[in-house]
Protein backbone atom coordinates (compact mmCIF):
# COMPACT_ATOMS: atom_id res chain seq x y z
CA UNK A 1 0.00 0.00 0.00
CA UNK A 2 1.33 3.19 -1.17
CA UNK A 3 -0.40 5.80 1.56
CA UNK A 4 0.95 8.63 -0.19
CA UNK A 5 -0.45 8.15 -3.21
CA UNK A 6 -3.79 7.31 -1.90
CA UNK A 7 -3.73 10.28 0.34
CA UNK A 8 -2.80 12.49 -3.20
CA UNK A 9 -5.44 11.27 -5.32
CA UNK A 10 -8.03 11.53 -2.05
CA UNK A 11 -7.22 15.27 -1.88
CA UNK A 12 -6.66 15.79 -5.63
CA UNK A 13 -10.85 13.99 -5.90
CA UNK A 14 -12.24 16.79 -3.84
CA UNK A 15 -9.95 20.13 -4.59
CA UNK A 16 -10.46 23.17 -6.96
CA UNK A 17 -14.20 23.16 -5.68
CA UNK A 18 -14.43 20.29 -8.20
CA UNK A 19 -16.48 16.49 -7.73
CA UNK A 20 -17.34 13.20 -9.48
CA UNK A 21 -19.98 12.87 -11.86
CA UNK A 22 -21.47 9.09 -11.15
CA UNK A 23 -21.89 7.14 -14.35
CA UNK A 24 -21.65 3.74 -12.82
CA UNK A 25 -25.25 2.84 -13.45
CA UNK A 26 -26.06 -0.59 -14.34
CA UNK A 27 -27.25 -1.85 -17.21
CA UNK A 28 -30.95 -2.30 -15.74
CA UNK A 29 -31.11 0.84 -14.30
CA UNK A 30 -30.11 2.92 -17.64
CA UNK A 31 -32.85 0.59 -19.60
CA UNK A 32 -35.44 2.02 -17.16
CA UNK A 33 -34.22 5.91 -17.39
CA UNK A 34 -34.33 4.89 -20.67
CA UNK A 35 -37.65 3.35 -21.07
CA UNK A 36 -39.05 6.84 -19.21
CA UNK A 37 -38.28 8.51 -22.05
CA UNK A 38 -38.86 6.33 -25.00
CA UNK A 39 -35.00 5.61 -25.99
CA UNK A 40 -34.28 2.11 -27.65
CA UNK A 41 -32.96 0.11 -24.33
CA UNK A 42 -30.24 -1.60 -26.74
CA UNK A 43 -26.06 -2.06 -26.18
CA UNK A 44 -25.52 0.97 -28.83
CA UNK A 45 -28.10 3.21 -27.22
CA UNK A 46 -26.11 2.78 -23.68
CA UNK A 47 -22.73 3.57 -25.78
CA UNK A 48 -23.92 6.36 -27.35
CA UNK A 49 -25.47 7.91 -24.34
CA UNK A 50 -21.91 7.57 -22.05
CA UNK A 51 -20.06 8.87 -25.19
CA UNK A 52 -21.81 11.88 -25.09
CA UNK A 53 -21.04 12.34 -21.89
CA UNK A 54 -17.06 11.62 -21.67
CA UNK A 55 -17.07 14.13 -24.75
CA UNK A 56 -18.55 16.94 -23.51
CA UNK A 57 -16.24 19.89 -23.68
CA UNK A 58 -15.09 21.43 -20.81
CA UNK A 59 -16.63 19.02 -18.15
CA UNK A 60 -13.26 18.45 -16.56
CA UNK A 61 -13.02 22.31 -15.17
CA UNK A 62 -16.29 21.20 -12.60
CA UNK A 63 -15.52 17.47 -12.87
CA UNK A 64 -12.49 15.83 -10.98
CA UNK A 65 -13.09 11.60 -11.41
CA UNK A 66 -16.03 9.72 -12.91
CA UNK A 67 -16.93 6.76 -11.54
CA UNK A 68 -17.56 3.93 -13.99
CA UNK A 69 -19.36 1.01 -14.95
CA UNK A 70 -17.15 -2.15 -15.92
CA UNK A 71 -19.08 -2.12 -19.38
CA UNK A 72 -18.13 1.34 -19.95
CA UNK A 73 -13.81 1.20 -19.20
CA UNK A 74 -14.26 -1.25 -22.61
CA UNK A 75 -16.56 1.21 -24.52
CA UNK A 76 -14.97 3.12 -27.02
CA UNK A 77 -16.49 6.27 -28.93
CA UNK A 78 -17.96 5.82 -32.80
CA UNK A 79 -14.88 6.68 -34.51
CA UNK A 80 -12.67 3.87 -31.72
CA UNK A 81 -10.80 6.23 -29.08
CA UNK A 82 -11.29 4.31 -25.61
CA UNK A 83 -13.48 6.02 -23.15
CA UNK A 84 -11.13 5.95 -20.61
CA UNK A 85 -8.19 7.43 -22.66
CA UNK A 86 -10.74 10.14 -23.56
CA UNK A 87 -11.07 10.45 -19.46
CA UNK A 88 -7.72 10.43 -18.35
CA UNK A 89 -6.25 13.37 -21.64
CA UNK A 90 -9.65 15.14 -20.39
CA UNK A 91 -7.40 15.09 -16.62
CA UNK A 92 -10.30 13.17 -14.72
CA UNK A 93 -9.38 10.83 -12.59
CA UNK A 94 -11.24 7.58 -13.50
CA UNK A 95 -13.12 5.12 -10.96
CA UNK A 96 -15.18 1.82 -11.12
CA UNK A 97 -17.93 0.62 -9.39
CA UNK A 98 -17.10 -2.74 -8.00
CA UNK A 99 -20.01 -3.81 -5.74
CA UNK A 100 -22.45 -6.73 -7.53
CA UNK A 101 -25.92 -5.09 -6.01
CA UNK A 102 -27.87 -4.90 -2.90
CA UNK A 103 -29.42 -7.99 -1.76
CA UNK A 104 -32.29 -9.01 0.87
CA UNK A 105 -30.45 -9.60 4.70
CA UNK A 106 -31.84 -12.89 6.07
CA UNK A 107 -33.64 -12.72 8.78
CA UNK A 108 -33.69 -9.00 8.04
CA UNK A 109 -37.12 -8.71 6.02
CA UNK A 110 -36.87 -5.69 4.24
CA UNK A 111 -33.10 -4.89 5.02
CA UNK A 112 -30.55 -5.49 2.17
CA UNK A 113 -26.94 -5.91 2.50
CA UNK A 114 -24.34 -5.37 -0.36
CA UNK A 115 -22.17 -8.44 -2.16
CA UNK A 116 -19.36 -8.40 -4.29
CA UNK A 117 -16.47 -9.32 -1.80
CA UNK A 118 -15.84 -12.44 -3.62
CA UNK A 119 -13.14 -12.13 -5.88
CA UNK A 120 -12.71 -8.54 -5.43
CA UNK A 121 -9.29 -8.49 -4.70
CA UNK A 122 -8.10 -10.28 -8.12
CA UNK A 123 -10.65 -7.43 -9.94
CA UNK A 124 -9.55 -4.49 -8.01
CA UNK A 125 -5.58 -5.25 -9.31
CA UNK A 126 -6.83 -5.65 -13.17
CA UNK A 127 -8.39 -2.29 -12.68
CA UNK A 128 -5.36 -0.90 -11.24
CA UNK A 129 -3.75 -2.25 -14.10
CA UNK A 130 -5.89 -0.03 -16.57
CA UNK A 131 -5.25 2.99 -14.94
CA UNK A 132 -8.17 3.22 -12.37
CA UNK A 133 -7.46 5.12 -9.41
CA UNK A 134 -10.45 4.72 -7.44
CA UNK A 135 -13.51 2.53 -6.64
CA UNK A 136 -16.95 3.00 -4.96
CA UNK A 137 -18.93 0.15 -3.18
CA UNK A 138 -22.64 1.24 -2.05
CA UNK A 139 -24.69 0.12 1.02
CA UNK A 140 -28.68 1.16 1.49
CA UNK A 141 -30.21 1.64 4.23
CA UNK A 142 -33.81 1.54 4.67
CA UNK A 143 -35.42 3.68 7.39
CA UNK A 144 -38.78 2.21 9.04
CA UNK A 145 -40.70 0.89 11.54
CA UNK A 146 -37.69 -1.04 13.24
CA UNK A 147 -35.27 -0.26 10.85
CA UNK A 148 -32.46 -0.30 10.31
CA UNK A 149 -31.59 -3.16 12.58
CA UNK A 150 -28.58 -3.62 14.25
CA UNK A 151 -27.42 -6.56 12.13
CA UNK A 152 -28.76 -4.39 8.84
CA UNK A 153 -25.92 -1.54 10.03
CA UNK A 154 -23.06 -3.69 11.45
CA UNK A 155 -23.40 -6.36 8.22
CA UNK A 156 -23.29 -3.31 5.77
CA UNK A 157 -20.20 -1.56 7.80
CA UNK A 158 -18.53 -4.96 7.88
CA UNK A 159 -18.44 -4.89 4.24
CA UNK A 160 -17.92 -1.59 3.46
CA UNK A 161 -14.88 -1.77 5.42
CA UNK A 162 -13.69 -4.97 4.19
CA UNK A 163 -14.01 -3.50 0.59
CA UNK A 164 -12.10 -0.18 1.67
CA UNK A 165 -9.42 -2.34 2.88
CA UNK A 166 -8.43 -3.95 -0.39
CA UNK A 167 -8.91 -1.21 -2.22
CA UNK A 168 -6.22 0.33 -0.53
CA UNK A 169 -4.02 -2.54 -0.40
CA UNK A 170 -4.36 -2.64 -4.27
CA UNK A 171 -3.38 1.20 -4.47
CA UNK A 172 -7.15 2.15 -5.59
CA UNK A 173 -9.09 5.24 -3.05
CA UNK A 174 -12.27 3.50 -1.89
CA UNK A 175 -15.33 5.68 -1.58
CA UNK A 176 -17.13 4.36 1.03
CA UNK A 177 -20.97 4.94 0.59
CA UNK A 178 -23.30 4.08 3.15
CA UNK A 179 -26.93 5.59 1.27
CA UNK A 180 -29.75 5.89 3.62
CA UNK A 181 -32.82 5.80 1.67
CA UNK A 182 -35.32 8.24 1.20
CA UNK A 183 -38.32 6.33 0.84
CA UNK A 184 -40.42 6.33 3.32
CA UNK A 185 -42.37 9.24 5.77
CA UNK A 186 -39.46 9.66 8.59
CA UNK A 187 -39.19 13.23 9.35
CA UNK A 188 -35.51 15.12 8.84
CA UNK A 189 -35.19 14.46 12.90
CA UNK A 190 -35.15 10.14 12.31
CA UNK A 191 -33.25 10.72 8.80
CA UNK A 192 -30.60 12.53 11.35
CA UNK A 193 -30.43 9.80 13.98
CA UNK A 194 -30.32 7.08 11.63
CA UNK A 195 -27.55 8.42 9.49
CA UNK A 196 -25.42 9.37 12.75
CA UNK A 197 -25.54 5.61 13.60
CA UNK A 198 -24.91 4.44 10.31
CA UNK A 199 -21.77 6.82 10.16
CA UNK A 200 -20.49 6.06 13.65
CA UNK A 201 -20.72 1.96 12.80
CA UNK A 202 -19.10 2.13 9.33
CA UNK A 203 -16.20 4.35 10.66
CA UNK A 204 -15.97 1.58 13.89
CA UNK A 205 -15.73 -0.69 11.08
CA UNK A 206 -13.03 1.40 9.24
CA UNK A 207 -10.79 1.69 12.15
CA UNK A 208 -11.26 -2.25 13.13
CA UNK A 209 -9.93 -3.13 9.08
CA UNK A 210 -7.21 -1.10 9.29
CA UNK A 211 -8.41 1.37 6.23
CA UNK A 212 -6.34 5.01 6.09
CA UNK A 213 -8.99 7.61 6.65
CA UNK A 214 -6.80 10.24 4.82
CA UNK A 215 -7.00 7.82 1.84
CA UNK A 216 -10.58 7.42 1.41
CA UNK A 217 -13.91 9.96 0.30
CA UNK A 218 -16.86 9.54 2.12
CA UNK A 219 -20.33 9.51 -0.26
CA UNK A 220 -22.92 9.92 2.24
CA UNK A 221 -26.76 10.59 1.86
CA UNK A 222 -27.89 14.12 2.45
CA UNK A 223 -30.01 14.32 5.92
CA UNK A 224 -33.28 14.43 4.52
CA UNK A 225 -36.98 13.79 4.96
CA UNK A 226 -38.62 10.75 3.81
CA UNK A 227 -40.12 11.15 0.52
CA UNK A 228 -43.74 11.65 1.44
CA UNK A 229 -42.98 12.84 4.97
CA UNK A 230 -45.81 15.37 5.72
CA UNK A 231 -43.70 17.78 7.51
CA UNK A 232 -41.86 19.90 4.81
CA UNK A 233 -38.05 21.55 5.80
CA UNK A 234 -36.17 24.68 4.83
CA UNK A 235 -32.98 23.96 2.33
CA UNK A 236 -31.06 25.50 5.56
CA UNK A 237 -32.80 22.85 7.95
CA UNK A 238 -31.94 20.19 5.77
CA UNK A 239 -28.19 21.88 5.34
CA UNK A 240 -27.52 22.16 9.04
CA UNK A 241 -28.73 18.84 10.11
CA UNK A 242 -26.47 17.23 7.64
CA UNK A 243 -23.71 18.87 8.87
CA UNK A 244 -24.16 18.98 12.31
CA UNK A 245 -24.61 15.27 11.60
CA UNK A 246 -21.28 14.66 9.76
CA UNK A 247 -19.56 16.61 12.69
CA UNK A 248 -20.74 14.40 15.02
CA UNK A 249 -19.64 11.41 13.02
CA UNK A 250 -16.88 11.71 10.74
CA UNK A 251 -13.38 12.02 11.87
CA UNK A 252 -11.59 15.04 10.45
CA UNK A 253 -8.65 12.90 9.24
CA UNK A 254 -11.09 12.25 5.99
CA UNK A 255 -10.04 14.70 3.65
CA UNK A 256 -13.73 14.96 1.56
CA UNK A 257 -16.96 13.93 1.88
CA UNK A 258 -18.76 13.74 -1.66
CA UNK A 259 -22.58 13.75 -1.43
CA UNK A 260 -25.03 11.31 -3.42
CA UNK A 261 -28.04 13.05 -4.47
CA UNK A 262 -30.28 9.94 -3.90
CA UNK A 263 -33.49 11.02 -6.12
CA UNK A 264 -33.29 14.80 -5.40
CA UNK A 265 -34.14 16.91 -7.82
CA UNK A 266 -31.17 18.60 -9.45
CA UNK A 267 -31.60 22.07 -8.25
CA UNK A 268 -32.65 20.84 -5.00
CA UNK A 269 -29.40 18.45 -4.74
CA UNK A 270 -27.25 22.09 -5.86
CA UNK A 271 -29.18 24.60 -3.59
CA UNK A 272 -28.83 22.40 -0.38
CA UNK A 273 -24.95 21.92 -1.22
CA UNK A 274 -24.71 25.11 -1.80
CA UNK A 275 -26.35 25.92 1.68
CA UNK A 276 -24.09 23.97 3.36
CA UNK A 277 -20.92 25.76 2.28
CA UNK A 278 -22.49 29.10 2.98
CA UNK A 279 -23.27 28.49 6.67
CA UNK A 280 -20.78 26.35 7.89
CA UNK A 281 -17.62 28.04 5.84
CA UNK A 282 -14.64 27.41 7.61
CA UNK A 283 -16.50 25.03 10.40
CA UNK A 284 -15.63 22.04 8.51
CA UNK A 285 -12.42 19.70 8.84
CA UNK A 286 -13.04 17.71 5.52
CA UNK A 287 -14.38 19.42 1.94
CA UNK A 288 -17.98 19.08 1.23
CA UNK A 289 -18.44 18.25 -2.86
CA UNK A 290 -20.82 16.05 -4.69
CA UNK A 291 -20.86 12.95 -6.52
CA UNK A 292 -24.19 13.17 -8.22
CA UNK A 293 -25.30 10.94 -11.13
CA UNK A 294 -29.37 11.92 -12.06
CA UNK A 295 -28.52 15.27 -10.32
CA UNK A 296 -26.39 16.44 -13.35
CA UNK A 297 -27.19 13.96 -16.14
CA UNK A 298 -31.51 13.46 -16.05
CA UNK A 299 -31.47 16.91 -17.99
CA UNK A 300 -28.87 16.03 -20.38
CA UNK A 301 -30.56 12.74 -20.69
CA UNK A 302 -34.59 14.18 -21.15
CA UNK A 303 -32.74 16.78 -24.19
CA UNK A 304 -31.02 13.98 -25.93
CA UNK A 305 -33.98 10.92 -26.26
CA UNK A 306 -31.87 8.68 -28.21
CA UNK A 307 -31.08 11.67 -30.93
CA UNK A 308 -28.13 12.51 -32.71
CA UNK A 309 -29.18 16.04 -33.54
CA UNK A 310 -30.09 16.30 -29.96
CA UNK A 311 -26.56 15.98 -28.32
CA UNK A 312 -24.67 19.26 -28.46
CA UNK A 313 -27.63 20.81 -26.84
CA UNK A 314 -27.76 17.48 -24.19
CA UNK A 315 -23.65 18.03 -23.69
CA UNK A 316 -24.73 22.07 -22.32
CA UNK A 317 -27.09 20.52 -20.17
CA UNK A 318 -24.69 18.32 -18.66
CA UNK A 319 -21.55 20.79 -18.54
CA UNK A 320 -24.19 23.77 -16.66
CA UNK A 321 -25.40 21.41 -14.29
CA UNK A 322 -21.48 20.40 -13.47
CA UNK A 323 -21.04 24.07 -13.11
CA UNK A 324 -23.84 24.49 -10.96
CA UNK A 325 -22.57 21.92 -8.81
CA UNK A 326 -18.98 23.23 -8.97
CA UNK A 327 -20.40 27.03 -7.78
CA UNK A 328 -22.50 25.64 -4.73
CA UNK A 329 -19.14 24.20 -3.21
CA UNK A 330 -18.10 27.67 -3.61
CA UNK A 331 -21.47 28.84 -1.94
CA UNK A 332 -22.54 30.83 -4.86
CA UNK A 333 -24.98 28.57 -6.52
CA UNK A 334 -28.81 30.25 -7.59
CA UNK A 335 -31.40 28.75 -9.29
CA UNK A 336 -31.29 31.44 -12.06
CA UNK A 337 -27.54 31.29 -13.00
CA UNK A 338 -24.08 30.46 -12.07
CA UNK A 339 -21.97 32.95 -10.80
């Protein structure tokens, strides 16, 4: 394990008040944001769609790593560059998604835990081989009546921490993203509680594998109400219990914690971001950025349908949500323009 190095590519993930744009999903998931919007849910649709987004000029001023799907590191554009060479001369750092999916917990109805470990270390060396510098692994957490359960959390952690391990050992940053779902009518207050626990058993976890805290990102959820909660919350409610949250619960040795937007709109994912670097600037031990995926690519994706004459207009979509993204680290994100 080179800590160094992990520690440099950690910081260099999170600086110039860039973050990662998350184009990891799988194959099912694009077929049904596809489906939504009536484009062909074929292998050349799901090329053409990532190749407009690795191409878009200027993404890499707001965008510092993208985290991929295998399928897409052995993509190439129409005329046969590689997607990841088009990546790496862009100067983003590339990543790969290496978990296999959320599965149901036994004896945990309604509770999923996260495989993948199998193999992983033999996978996580070929990608180092290609150039990948980073990987992501993703745990849910449902909130409801009696959940999350203690076995729910600590099996979760366990693997999360596990994974972070030997991504370190193969010289890959692990981002480490424990997602506590918004479905469900839990008010900000439970969101709050239930995300402090999660945070405080992953990070026992962390400490118990032996993982570098300085050489990881954390990708938390946002601390926010369920999705048809009844009570309704300020963007600077939601910003301060998130934070006050995360400064309860993650160590300051963590050099960046990189949000998920987790089915928030896009300029609700921005404005609350952006909240949260107004009114805790220079409060915080570890940068606050974003590693959105519908957040900054649903508009690109509902210009574009599948159509070739739609994709320079699709590709400004993309880049001004990046930039929007890019300005609320800086705290001067509106819904009108970017500063």
């Amino acid at each position: 394990m080179n800590q160094q190095m992990l520690r440099e590519t950690a910081k260099q993930l999170v600086a110039n008040n860039k973050g990662l744009l998350a184009m990891d999903e799988s194959n099912p998931t694009c077929y049904k944001r596809f489906a939504d919007l009536g484009i062909p849910q074929t292998l050349e649709a799901r090329r053409a769609y990532r190749e407009l987004i690795v191409t878009t000029p200027g993404l890499a001023d707001c965008i510092s790593g993208a985290i991929l799907y295998d399928e897409t590191i052995h993509q190439k554009t129409i005329d046969g560059t590689p997607f990841l060479k088009i990546i790496m001369d862009a100067g983003i750092i590339p990543g790969i998604k290496v978990d296999t999916g959320a599965k149901p917990l036994a004896g945990s109805p309604g509770e999923k835990v996260t495989e993948g470990l199998d193999g992983l270390r033999d996978r996580l060396a070929e990608y180092s081989k290609l150039g990948l510098r980073f990987a992501k692994w993703r745990a849910v957490i449902a909130v409801g009546a009696g959940m999350p359960g203690k076995a729910c959390l600590e099996a979760n952690a366990h693997a999360l921490a596990r994974y972070a391990a030997l991504c370190q050992e193969a010289g890959l940053v692990p981002i480490v993203e424990p997602e506590v779902l918004m479905q469900g009518d839990h008010t900000l207050e439970r969101c709050r509680d239930v995300s402090e626990e999660t945070l405080r058993t992953v990070f026992e976890q962390l400490y118990t594998q032996g993982v570098v805290l300085e050489g990881m990102i954390l990708k938390p959820s946002m601390v926010l109400p369920g999705s048809v909660c009844q009570q309704q919350y300020s963007i600077n409610e939601v910003a301060d219990a998130t934070v006050l949250c995360l400064l309860r619960a993650v160590p300051a040795a963590v050099p960046g914690i990189a949000f998920l937007s987790g089915g928030q709109s896009a300029e609700f994912a921005s404005a609350r971001l952006n909240a949260m670097n107004i009114r805790f600037k220079g409060r915080m031990p570890w940068q606050l950025a974003f590693s959105f995926a519908r957040a900054i690519q649903q508009p690109a994706m509902e210009i574009w349908r599948g159509e070739g004459a739609n994709i320079v207009r699709a590709q400004e979509a993309l880049l001004y949500r990046a930039r929007c993204n890019s300005a609320a680290r800086r705290g001067e994100y509106n819904s009108d323009h970017v500063i």
